[in-house]
C-alpha atoms as a PDB file:
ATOM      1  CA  UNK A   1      88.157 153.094 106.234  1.00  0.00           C
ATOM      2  CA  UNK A   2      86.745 149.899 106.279  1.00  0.00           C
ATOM      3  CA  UNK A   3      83.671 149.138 108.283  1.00  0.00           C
ATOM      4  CA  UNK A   4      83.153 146.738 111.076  1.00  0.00           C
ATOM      5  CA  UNK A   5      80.721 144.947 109.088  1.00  0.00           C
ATOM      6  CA  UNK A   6      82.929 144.499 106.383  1.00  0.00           C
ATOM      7  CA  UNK A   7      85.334 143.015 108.576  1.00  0.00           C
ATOM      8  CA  UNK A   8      83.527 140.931 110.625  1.00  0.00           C
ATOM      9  CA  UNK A   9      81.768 139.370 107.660  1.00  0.00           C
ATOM     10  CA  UNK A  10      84.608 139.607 105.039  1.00  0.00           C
ATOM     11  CA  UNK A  11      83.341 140.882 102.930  1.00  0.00           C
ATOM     12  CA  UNK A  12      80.344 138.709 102.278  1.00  0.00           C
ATOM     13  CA  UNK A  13      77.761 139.599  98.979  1.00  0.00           C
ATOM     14  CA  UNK A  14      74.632 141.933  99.602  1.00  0.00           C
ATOM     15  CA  UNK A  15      71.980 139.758 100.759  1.00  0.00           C
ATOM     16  CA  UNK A  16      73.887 136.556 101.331  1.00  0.00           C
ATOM     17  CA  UNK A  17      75.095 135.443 104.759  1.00  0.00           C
ATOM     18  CA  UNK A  18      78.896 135.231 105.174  1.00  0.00           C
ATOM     19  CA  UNK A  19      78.795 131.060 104.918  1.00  0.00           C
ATOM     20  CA  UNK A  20      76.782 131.666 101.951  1.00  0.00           C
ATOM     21  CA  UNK A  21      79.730 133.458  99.812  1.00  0.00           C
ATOM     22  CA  UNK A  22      81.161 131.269  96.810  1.00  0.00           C
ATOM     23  CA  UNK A  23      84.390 132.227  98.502  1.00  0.00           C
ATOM     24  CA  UNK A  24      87.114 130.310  96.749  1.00  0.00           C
ATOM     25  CA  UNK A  25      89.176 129.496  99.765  1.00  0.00           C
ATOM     26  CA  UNK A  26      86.483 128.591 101.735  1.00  0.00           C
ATOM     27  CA  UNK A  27      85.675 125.868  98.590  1.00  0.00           C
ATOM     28  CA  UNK A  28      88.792 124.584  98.531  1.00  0.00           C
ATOM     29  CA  UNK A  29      89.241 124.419 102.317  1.00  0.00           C
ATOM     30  CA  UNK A  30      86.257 122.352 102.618  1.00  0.00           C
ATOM     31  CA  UNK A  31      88.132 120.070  99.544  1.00  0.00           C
ATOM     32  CA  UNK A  32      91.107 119.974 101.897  1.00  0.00           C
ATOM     33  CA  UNK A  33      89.498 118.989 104.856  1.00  0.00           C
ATOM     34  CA  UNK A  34      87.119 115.876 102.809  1.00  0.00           C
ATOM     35  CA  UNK A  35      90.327 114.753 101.170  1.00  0.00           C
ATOM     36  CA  UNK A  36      91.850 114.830 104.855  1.00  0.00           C
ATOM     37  CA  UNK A  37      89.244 112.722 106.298  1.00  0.00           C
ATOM     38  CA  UNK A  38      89.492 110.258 103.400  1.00  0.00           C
ATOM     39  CA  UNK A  39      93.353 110.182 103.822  1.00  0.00           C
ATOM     40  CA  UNK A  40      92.682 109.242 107.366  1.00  0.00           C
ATOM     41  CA  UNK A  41      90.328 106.787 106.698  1.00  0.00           C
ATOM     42  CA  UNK A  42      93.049 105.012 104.137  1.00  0.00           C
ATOM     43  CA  UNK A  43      95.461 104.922 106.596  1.00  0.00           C
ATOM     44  CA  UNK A  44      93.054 102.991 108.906  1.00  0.00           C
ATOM     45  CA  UNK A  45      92.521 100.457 106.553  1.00  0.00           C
ATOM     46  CA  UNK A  46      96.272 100.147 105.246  1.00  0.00           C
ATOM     47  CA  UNK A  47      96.782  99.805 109.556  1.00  0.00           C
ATOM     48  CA  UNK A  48      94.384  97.409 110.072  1.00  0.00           C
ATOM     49  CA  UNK A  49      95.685  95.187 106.255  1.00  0.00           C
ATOM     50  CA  UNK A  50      99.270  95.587 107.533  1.00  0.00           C
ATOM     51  CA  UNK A  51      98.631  93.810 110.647  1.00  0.00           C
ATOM     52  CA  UNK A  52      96.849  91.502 109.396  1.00  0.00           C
ATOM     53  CA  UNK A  53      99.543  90.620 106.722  1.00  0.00           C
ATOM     54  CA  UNK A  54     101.805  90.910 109.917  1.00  0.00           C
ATOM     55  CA  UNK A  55     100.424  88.067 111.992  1.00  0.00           C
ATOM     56  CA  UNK A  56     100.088  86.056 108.847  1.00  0.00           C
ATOM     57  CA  UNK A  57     103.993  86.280 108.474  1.00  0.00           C
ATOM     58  CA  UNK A  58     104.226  85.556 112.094  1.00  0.00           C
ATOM     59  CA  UNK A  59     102.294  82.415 111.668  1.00  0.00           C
ATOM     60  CA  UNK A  60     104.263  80.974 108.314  1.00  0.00           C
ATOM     61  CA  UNK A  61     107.616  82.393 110.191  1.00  0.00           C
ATOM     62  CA  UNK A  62     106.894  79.650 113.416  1.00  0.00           C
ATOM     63  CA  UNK A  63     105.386  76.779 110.639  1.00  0.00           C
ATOM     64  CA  UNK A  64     108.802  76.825 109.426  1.00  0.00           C
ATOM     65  CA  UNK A  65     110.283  76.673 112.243  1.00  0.00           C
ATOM     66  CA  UNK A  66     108.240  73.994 113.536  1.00  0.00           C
ATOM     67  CA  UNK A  67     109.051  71.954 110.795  1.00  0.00           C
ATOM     68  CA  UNK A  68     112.807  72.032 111.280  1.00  0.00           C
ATOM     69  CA  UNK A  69     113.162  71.271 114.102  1.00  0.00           C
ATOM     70  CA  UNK A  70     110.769  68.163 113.713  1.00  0.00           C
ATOM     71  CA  UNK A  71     113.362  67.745 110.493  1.00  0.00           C
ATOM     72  CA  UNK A  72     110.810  67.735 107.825  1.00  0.00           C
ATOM     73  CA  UNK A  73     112.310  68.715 104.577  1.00  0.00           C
ATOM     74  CA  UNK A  74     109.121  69.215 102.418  1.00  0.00           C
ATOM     75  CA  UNK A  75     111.378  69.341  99.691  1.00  0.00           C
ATOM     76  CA  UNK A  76     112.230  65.573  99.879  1.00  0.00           C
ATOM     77  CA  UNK A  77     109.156  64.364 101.285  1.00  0.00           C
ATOM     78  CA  UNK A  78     106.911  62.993  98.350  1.00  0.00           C
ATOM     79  CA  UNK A  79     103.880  65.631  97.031  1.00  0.00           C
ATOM     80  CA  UNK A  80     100.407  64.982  98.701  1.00  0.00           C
ATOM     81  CA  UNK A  81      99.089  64.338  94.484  1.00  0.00           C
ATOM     82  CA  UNK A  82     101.708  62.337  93.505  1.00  0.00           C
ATOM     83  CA  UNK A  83     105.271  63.541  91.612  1.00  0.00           C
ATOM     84  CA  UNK A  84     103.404  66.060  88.686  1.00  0.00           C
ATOM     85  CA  UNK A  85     106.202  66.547  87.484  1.00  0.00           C
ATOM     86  CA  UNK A  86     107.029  65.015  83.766  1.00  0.00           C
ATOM     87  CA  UNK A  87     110.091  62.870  83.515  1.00  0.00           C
ATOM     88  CA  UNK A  88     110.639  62.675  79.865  1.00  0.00           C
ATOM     89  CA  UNK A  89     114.026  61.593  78.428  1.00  0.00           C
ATOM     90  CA  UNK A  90     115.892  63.915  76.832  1.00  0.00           C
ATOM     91  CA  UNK A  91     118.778  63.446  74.242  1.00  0.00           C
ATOM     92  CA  UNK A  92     121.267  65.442  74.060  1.00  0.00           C
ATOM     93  CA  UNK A  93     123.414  65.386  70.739  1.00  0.00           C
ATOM     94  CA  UNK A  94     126.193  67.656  69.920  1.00  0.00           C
ATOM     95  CA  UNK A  95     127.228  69.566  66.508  1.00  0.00           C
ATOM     96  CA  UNK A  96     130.574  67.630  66.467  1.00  0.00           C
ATOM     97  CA  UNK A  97     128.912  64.374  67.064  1.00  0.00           C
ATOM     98  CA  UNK A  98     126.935  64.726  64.623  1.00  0.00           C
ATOM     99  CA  UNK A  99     129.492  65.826  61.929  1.00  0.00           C
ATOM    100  CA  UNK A 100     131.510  62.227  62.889  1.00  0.00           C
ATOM    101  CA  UNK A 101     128.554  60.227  62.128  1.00  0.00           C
ATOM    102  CA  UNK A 102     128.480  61.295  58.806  1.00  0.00           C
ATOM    103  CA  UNK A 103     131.652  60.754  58.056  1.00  0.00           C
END
C-alpha cells in the first residue's frame, strides 16, 4: 500500500523536499512554460511591427490617392536629380544585312 507521504510528496528523494526532485517532467514543464512566455512575448512584438507596417500602408495607400486625383503622374513628371538614365544609341544590325553587304 502506498503511504500518504508517498503520495502527497510523489515520491520525492530521502532528504530532499518535493520541489527539490530532478523530476524530469517537472524540468521540462518549467522548459514549456519559459518557451511559452517567450512565444508570448514574440507575438507582442510581431503585433505591435504589424501595425506599424499597417499604418505605413495606410499612409502610402492615401499618397497615391492624393496624387491622382491632383493628376500627378510621377511617371511623366521629370526626376528631382535630373533624367539618370543613359541614352546611348544603339545599332541594331541584322545577320542578313550583313551577308548583303558583302556581297
Amino acid at each position: 500500500m502506498l503511504s500518504r507521504d508517498r503520495v502527497l510528496h510523489g515520491g520525492a528523494a530521502a532528504g530532499k523536499e518535493p520541489m527539490e526532485t530532478d523530476n524530469p517532467l517537472d524540468h521540462a514543464l518549467q522548459e514549456c512554460e519559459e518557451k511559452v512566455k517567450e512565444l508570448k512575448e514574440e507575438n507582442e512584438h510581431l503585433r505591435e511591427s504589424s501595425h506599424a507596417f499597417g499604418q505605413l500602408a495606410e499612409r502610402l495607400n492615401q499618397t497615391l490617392q492624393q496624387e491622382r486625383r491632383a493628376g500627378v503622374e510621377r511617371r511623366q513628371s521629370q526626376r528631382p536629380n535630373g533624367d539618370r538614365r543613359n541614352h546611348r544609341a544603339v545599332t541594331v544590325v541584322r545577320q542578313s544585312e550583313r551577308s548583303h553587304d558583302r556581297e
